[in-house]
C-alpha atoms as a PDB file:
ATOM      1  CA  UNK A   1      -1.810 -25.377  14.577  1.00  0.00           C
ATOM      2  CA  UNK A   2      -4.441 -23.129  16.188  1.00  0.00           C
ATOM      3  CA  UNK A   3      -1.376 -20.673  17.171  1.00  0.00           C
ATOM      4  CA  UNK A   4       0.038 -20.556  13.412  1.00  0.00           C
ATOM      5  CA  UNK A   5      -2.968 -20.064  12.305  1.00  0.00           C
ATOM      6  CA  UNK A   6      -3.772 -17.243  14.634  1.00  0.00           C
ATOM      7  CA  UNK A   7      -0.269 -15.599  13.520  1.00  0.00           C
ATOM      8  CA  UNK A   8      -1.457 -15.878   9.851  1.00  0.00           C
ATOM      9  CA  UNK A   9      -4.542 -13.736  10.472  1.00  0.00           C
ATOM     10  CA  UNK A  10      -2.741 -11.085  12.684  1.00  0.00           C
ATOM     11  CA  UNK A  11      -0.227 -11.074   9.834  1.00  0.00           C
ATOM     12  CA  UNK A  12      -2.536 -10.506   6.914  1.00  0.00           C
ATOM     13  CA  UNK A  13      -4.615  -7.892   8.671  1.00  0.00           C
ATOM     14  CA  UNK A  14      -1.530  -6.116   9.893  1.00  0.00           C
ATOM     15  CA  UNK A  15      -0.663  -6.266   6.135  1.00  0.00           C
ATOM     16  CA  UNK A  16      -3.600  -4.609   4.920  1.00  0.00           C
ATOM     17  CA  UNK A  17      -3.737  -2.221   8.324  1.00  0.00           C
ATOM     18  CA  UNK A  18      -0.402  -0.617   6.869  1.00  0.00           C
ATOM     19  CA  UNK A  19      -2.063  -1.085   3.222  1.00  0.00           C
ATOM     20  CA  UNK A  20      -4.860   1.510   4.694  1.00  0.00           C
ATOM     21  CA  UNK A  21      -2.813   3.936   6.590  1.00  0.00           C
ATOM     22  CA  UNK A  22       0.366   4.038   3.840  1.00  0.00           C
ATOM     23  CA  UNK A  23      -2.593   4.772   1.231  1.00  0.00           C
ATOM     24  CA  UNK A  24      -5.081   7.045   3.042  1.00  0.00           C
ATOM     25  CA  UNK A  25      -2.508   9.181   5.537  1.00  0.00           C
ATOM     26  CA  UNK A  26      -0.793  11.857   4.166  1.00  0.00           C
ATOM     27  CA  UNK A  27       2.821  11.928   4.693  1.00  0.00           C
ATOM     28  CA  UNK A  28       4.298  10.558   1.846  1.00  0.00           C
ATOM     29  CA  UNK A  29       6.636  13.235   0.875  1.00  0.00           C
ATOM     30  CA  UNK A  30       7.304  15.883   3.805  1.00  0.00           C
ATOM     31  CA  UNK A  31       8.535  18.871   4.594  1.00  0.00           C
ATOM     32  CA  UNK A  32       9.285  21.483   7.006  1.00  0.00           C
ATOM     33  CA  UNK A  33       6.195  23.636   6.456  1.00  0.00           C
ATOM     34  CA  UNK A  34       3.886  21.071   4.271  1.00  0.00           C
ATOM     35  CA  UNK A  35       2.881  17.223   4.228  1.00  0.00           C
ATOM     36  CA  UNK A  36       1.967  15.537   0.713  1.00  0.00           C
ATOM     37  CA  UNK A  37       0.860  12.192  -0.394  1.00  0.00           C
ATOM     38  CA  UNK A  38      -1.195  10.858  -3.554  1.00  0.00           C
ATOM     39  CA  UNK A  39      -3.995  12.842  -2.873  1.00  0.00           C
ATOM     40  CA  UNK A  40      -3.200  16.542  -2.077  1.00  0.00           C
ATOM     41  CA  UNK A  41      -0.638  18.870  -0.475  1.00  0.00           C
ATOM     42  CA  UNK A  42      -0.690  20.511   2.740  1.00  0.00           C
ATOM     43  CA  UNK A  43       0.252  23.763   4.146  1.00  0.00           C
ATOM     44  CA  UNK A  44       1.148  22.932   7.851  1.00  0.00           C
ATOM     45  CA  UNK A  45       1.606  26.781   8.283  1.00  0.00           C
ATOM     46  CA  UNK A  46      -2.022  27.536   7.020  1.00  0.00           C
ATOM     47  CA  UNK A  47      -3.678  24.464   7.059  1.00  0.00           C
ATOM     48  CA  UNK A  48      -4.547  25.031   3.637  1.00  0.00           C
ATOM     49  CA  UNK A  49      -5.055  21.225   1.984  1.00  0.00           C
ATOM     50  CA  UNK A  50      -5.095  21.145  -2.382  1.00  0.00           C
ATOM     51  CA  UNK A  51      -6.194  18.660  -4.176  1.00  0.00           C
ATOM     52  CA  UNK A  52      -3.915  16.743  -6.831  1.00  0.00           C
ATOM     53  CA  UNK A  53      -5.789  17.305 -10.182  1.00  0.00           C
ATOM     54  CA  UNK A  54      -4.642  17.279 -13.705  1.00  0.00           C
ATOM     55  CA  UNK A  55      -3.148  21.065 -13.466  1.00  0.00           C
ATOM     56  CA  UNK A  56       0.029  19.360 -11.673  1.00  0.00           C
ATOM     57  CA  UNK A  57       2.611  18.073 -14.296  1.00  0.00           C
ATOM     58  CA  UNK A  58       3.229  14.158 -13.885  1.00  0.00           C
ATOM     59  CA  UNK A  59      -0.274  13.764 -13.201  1.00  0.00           C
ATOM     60  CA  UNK A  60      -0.724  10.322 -14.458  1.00  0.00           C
ATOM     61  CA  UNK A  61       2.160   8.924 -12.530  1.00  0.00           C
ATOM     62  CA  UNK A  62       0.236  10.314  -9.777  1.00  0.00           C
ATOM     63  CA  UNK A  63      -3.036   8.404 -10.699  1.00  0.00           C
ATOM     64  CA  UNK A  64      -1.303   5.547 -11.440  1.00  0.00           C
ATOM     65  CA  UNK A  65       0.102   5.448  -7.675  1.00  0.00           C
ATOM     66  CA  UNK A  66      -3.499   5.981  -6.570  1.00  0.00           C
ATOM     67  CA  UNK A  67      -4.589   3.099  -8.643  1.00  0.00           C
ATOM     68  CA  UNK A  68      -1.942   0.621  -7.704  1.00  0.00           C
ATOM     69  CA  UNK A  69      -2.239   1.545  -3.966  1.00  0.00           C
ATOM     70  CA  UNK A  70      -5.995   1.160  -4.195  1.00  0.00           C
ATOM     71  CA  UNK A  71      -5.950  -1.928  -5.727  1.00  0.00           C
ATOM     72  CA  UNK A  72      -2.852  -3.535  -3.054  1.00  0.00           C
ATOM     73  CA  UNK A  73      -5.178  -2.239  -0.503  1.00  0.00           C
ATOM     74  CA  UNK A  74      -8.427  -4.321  -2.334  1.00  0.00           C
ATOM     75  CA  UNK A  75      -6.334  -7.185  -3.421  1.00  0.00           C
ATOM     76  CA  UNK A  76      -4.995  -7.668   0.019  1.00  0.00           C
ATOM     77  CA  UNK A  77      -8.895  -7.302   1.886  1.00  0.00           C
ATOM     78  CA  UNK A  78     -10.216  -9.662  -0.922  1.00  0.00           C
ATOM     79  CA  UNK A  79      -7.732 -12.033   0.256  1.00  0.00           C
ATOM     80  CA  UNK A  80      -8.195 -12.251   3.549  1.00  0.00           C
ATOM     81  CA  UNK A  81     -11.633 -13.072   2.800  1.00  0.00           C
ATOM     82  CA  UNK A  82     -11.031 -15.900   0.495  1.00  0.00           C
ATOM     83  CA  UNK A  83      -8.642 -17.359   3.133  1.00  0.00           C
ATOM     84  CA  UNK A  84     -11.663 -17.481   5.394  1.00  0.00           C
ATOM     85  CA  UNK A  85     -13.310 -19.345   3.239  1.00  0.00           C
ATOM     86  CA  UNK A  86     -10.989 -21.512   2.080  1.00  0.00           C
ATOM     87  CA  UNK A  87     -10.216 -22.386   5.578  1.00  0.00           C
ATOM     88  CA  UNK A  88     -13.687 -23.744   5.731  1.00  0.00           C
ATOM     89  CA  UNK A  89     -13.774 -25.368   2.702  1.00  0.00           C
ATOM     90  CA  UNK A  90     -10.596 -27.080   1.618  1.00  0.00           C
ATOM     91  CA  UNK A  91      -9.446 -30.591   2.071  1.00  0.00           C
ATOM     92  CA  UNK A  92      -7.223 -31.573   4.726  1.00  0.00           C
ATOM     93  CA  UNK A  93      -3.723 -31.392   2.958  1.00  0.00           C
ATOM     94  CA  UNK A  94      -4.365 -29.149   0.537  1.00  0.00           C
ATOM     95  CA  UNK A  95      -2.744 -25.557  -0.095  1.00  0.00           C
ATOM     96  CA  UNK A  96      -4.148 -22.055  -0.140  1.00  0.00           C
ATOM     97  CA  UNK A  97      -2.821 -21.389  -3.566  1.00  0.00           C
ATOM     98  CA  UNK A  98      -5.850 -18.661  -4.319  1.00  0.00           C
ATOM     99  CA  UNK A  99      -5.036 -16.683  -1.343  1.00  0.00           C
ATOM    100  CA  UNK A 100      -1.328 -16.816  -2.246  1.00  0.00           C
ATOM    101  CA  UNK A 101      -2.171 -15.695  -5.678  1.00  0.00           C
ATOM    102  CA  UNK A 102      -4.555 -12.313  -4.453  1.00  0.00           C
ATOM    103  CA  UNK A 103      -1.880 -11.765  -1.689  1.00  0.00           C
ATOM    104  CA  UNK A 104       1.203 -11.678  -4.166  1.00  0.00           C
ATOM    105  CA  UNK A 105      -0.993  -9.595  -6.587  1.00  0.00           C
ATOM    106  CA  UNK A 106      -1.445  -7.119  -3.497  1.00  0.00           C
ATOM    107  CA  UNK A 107       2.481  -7.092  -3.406  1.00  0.00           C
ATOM    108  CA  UNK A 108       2.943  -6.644  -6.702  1.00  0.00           C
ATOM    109  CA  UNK A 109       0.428  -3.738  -6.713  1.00  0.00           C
ATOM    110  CA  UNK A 110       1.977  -1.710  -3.691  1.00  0.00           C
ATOM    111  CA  UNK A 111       5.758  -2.839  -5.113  1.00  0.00           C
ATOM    112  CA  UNK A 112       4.731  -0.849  -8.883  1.00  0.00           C
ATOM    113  CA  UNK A 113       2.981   2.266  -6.528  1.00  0.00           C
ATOM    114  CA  UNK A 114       6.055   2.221  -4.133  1.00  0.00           C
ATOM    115  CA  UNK A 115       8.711   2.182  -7.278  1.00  0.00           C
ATOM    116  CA  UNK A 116       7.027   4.508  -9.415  1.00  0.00           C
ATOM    117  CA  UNK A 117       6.959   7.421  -6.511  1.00  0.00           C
ATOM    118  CA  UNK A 118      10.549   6.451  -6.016  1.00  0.00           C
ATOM    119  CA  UNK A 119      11.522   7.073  -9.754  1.00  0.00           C
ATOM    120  CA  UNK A 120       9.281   9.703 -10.302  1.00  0.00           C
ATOM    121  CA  UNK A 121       9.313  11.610  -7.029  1.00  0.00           C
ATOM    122  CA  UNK A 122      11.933  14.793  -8.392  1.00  0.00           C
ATOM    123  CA  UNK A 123       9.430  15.516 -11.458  1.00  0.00           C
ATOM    124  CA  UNK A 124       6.473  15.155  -9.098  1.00  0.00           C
ATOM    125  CA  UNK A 125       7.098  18.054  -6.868  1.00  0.00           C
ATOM    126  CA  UNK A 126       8.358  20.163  -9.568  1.00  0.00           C
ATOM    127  CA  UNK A 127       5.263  21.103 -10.489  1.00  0.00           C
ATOM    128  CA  UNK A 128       3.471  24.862 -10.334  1.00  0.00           C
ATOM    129  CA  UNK A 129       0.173  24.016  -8.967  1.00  0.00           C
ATOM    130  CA  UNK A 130       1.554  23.630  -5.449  1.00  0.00           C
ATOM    131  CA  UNK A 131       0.835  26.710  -3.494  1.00  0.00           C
ATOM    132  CA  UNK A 132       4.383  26.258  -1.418  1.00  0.00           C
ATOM    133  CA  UNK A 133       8.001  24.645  -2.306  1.00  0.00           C
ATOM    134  CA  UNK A 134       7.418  21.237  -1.880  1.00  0.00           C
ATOM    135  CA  UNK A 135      10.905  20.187  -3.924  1.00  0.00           C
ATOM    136  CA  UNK A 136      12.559  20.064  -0.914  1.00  0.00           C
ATOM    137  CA  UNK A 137      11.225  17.514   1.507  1.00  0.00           C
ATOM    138  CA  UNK A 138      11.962  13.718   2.210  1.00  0.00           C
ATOM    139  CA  UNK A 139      10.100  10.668   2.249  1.00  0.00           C
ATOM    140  CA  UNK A 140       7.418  10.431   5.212  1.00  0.00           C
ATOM    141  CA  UNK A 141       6.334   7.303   7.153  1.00  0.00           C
ATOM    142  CA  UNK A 142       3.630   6.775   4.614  1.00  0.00           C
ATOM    143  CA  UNK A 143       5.868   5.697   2.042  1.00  0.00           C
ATOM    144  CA  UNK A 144       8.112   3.584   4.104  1.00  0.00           C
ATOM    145  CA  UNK A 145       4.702   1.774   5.123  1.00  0.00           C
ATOM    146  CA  UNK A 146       4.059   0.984   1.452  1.00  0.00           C
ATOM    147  CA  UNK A 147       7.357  -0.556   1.648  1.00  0.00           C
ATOM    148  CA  UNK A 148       6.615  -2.331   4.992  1.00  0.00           C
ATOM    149  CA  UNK A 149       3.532  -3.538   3.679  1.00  0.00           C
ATOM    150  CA  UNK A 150       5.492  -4.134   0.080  1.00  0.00           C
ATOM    151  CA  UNK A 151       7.457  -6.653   2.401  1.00  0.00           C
ATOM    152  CA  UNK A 152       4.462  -8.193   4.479  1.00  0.00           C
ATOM    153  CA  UNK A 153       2.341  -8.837   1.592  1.00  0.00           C
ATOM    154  CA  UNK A 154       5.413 -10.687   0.026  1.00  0.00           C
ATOM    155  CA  UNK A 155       5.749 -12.515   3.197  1.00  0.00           C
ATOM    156  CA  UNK A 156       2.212 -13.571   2.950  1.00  0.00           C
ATOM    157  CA  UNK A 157       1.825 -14.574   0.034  1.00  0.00           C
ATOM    158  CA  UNK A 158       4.488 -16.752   0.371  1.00  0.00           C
ATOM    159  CA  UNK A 159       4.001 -18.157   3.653  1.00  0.00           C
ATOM    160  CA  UNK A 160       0.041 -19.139   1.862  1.00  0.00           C
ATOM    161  CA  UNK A 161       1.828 -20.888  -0.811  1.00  0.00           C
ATOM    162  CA  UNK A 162       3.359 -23.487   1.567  1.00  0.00           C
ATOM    163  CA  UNK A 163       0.972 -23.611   4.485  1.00  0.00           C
ATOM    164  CA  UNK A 164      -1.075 -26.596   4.290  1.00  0.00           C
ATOM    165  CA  UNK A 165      -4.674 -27.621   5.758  1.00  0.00           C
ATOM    166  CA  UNK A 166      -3.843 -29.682   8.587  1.00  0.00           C
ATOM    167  CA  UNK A 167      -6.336 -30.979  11.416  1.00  0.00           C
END
């Protein structure tokens, strides 16, 4: 039991490592000569970072990848925690339902981020606030860590739902 439960907690904080760097690091869409993410676009040629503000068209999808990824990344620390202590204060035999429940929300959270840059991703880098051609690029390791993490917070949550207290 003591070796399940050790690959639980290496699982969930690997979850929410990827969480971190798929939400902080920016590679999300790349390119030869420039890196963006949620945040800002960068010149690798110049070094030259700008900010993603409301003067870029699709703005809101923008902040509503930010918010989603922000709140996979809370939902999924916020769990971990409440596994903790409901390792410490459950029953023998009973289930960690509330820490299924947070870690599923933290899928579902990273899941709408993950789609909506996926849908939206043509119209995002369309826009003339960028300061070099950022329309053609691909998807960087960032965003196939959302997906990772998409798929480890599923994992989770599910594995929560049928793991049960035991001596």
């Amino acid at each position: 039991m003591l070796i399940l439960l050790a690959f639980i907690i290496v699982f969930h904080i690997t979850s929410a490592a990827l969480l971190f760097i798929s939400t902080i690091d920016n590679a999300w869409w790349v390119g030869e000569n420039f890196s963006a993410d949620v945040w800002r676009v960068c010149s690798t040629n110049t070094s030259i970072c700008v900010p993603i503000t409301d003067q870029f068209t699709e703005y809101q999808s923008i902040q509503a990848v930010q918010a989603a990824m922000i709140l996979s990344t809370i939902f999924c620390c916020v769990g971990f925690l409440v596994f903790i202590l409901q390792l410490f204060r459950l029953k023998q035999g009973e289930r960690f339902v509330l820490t299924s429940i947070i870690q599923l929300l933290s899928c579902l959270c990273v899941m709408i981020a993950a789609s909506i840059y996926t849908d939206r991703h043509k119209e995002l880098h369309r826009s003339i606030g960028y300061m070099v051609e950022v329309s053609e690029g691909q998807y960087g390791y960032s965003f196939v860590l959302a997906w990772i993490a998409f798929a480890f917070t599923l994992i989770s949550g599910v594995m929560y739902l049928v793991l049960r207290k035991r001596k």
